[in-house]
PDB file of N, CA and C in Angstrom:
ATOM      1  N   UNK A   1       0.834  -1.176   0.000  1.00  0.00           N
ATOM      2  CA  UNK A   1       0.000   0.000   0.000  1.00  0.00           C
ATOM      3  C   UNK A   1       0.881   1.242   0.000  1.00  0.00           C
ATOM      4  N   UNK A   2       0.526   2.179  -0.496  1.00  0.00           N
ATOM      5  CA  UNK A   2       1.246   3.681  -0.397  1.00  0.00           C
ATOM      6  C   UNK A   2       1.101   4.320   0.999  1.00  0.00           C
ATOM      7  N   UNK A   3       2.024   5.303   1.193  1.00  0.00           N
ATOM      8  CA  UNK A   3       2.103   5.931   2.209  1.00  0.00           C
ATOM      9  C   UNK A   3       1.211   6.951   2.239  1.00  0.00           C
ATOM     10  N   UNK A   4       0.698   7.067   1.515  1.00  0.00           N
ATOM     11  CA  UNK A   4      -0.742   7.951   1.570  1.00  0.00           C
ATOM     12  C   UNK A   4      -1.585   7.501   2.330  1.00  0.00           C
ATOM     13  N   UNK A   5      -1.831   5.984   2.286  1.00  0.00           N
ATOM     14  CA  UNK A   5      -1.925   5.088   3.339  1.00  0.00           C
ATOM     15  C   UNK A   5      -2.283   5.041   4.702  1.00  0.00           C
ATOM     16  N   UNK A   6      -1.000   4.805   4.852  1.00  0.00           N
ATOM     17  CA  UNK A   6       0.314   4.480   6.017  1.00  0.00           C
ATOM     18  C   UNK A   6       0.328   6.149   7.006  1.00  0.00           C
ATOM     19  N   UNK A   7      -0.061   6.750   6.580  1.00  0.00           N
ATOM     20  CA  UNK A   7       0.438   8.409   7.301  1.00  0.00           C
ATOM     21  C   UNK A   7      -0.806   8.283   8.234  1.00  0.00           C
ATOM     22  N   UNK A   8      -2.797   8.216   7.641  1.00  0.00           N
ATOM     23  CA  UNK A   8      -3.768   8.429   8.563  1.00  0.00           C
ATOM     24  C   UNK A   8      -3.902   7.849   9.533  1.00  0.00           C
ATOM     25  N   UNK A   9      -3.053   6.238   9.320  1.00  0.00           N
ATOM     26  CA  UNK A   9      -3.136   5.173  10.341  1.00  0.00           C
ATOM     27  C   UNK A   9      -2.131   5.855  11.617  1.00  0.00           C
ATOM     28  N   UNK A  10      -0.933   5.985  11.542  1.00  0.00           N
ATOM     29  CA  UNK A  10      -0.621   6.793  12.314  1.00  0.00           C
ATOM     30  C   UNK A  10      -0.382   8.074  12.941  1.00  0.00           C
ATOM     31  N   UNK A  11      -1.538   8.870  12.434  1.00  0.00           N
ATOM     32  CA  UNK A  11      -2.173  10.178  12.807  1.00  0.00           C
ATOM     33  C   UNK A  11      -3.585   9.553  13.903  1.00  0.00           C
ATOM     34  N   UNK A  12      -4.307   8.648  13.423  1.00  0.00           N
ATOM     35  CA  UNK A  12      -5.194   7.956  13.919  1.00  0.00           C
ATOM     36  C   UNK A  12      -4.402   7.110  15.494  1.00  0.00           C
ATOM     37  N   UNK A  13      -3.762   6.368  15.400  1.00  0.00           N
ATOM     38  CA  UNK A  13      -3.288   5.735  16.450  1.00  0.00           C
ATOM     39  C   UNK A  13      -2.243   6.832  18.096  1.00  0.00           C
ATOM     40  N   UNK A  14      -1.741   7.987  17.164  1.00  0.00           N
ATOM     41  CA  UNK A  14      -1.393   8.941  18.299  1.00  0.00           C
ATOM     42  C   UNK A  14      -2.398   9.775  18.827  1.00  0.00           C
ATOM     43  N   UNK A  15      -3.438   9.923  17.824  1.00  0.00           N
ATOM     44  CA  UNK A  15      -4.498  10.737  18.871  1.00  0.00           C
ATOM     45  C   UNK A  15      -5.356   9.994  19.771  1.00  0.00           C
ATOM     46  N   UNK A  16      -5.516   8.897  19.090  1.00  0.00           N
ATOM     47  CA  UNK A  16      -6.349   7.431  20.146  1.00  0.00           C
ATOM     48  C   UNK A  16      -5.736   7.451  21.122  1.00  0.00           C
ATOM     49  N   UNK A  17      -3.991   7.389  21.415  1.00  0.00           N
ATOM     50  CA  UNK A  17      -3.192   7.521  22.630  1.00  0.00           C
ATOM     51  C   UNK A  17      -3.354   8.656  23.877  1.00  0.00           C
ATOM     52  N   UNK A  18      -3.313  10.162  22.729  1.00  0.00           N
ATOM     53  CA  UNK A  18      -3.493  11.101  23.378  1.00  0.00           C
ATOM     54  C   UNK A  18      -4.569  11.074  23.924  1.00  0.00           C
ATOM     55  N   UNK A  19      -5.920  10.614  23.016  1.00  0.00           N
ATOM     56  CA  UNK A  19      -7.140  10.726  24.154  1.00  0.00           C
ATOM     57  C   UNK A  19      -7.348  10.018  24.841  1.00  0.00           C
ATOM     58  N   UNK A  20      -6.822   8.801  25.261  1.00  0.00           N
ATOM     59  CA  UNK A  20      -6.889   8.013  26.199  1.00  0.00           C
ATOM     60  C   UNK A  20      -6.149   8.337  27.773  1.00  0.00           C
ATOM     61  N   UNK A  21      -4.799   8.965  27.290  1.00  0.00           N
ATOM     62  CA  UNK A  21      -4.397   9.496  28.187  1.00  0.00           C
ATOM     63  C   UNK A  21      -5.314  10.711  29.071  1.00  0.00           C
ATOM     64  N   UNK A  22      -5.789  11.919  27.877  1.00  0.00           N
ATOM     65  CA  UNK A  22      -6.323  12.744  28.626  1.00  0.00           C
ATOM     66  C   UNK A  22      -7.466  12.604  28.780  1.00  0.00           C
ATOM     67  N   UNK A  23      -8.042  11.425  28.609  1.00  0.00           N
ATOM     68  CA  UNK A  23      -9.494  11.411  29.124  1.00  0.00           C
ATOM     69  C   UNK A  23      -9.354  10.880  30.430  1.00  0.00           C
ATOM     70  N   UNK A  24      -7.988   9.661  30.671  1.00  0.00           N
ATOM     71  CA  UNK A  24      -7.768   8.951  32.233  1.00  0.00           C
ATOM     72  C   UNK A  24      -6.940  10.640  33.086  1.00  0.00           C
ATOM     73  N   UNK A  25      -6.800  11.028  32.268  1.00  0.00           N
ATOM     74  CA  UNK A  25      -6.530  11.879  33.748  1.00  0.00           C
ATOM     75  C   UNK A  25      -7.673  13.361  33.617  1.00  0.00           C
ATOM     76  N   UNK A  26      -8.490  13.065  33.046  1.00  0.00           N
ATOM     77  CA  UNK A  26      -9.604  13.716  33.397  1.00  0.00           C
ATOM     78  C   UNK A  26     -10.528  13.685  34.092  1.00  0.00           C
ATOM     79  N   UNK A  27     -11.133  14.880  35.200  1.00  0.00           N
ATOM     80  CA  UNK A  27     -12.131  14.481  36.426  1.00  0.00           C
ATOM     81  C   UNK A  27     -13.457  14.261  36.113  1.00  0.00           C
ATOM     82  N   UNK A  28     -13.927  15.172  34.413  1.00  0.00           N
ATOM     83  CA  UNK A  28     -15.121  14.634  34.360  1.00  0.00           C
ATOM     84  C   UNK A  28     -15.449  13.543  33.290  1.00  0.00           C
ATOM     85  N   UNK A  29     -14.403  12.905  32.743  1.00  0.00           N
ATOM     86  CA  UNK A  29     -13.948  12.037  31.428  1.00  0.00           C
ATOM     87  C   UNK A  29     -13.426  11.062  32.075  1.00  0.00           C
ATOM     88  N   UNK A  30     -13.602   9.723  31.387  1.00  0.00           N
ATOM     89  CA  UNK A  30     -12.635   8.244  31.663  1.00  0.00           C
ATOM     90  C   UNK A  30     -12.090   7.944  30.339  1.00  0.00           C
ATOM     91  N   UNK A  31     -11.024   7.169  30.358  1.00  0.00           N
ATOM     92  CA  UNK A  31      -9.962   6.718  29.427  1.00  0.00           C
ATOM     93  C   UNK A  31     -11.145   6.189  28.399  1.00  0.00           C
ATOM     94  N   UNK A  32     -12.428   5.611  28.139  1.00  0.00           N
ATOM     95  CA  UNK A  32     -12.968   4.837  27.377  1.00  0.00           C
ATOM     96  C   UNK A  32     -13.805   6.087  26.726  1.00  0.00           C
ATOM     97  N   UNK A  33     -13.947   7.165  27.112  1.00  0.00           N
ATOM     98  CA  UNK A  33     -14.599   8.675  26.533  1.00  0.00           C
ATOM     99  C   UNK A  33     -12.927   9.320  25.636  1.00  0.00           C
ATOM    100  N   UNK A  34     -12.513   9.375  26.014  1.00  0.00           N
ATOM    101  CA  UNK A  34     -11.499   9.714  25.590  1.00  0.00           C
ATOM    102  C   UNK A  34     -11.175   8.955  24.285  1.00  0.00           C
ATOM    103  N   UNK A  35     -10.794   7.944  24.073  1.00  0.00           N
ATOM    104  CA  UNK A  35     -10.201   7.164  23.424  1.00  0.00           C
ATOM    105  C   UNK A  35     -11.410   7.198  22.209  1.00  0.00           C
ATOM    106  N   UNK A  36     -12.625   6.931  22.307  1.00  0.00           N
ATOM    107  CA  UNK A  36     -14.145   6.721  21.322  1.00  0.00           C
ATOM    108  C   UNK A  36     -13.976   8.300  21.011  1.00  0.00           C
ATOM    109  N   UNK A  37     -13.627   9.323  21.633  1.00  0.00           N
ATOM    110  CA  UNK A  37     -13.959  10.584  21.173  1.00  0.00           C
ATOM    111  C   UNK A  37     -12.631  11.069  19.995  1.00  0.00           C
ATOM    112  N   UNK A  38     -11.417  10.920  20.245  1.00  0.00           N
ATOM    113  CA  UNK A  38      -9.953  10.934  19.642  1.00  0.00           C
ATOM    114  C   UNK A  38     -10.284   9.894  18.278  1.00  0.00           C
ATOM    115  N   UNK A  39     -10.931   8.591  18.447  1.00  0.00           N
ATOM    116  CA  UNK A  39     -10.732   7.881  17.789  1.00  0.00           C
ATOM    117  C   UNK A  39     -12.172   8.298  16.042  1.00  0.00           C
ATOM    118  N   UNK A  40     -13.297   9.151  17.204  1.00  0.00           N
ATOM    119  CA  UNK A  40     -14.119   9.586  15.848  1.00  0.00           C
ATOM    120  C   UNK A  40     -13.433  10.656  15.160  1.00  0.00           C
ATOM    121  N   UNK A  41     -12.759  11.863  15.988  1.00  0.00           N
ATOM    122  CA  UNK A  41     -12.478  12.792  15.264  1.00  0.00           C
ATOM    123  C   UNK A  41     -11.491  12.518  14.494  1.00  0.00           C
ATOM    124  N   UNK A  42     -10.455  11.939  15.036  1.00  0.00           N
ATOM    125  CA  UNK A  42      -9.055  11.578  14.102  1.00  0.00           C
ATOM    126  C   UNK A  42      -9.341  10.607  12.532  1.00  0.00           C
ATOM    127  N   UNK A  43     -10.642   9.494  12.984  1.00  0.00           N
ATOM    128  CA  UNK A  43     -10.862   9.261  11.835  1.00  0.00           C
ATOM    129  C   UNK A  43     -11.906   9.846  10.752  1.00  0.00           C
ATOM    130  N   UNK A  44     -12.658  11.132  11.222  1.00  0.00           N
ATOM    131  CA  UNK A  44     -13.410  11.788  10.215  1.00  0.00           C
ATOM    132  C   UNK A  44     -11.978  12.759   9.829  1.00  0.00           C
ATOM    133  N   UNK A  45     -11.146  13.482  10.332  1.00  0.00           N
ATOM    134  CA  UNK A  45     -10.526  14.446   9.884  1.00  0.00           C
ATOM    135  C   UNK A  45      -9.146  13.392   8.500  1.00  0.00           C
ATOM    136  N   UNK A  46      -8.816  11.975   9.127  1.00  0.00           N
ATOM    137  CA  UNK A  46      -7.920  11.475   7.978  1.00  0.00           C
ATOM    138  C   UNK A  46      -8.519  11.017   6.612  1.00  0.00           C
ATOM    139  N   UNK A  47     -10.132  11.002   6.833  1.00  0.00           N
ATOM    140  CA  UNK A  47     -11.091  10.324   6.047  1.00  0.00           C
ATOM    141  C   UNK A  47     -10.564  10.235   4.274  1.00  0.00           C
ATOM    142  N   UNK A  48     -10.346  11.832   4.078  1.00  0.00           N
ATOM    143  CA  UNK A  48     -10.135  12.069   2.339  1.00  0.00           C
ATOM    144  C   UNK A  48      -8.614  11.484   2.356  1.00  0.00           C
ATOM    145  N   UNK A  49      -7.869  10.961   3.438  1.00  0.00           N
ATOM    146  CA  UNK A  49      -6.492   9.831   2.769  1.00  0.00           C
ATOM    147  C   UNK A  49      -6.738   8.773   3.289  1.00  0.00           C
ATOM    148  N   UNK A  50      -7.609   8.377   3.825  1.00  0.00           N
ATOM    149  CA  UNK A  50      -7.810   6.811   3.762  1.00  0.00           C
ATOM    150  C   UNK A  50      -8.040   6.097   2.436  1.00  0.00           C
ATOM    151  N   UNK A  51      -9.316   7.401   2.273  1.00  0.00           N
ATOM    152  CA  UNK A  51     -10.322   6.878   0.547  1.00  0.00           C
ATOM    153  C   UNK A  51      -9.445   7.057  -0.364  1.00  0.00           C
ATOM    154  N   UNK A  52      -8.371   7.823  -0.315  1.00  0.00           N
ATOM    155  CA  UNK A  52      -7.700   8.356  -1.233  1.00  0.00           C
ATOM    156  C   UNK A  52      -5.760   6.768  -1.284  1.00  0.00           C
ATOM    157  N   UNK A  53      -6.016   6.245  -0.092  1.00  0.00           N
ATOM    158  CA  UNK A  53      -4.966   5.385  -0.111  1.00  0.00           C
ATOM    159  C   UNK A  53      -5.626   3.832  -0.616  1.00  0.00           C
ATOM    160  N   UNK A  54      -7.096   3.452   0.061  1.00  0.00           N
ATOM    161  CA  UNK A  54      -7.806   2.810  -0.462  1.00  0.00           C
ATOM    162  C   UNK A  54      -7.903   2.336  -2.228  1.00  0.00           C
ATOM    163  N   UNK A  55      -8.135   3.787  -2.879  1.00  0.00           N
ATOM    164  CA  UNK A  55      -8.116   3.654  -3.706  1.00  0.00           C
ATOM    165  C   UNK A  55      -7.361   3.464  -4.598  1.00  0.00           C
ATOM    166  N   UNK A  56      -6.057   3.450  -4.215  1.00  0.00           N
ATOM    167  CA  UNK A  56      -4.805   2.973  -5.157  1.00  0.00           C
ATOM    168  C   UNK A  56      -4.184   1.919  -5.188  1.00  0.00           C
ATOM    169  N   UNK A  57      -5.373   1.027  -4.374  1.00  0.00           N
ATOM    170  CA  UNK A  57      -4.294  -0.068  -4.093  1.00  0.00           C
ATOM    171  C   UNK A  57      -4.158  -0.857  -5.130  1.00  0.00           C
TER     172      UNK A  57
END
């Protein structure tokens, strides 16, 4: 697969991290809000290079 690819997956997997982290150390958030919330936005915002890595394969 191309790195067109390869880039959303790990744009996707550091913000899943980040929100997991800051949702567990959040007082009105838990690690499982965090992580579902990081994990929708990161994958609507990589969306046009997923479809776009998808499609070259």
């Amino acid at each position: 697969m191309d790195t067109i690819f390869w880039i959303p997956i790990g744009v996707i997997s550091i913000a899943v991290l980040l929100g997991l982290y800051l949702g567990a150390r959040s007082t009105t958030a838990t690690a499982k809000t965090g992580f579902f919330v990081a994990l929708y936005i990161s994958v609507m915002a990589t969306f046009p290079l997923i479809a776009i890595g998808l499609a070259t394969i």
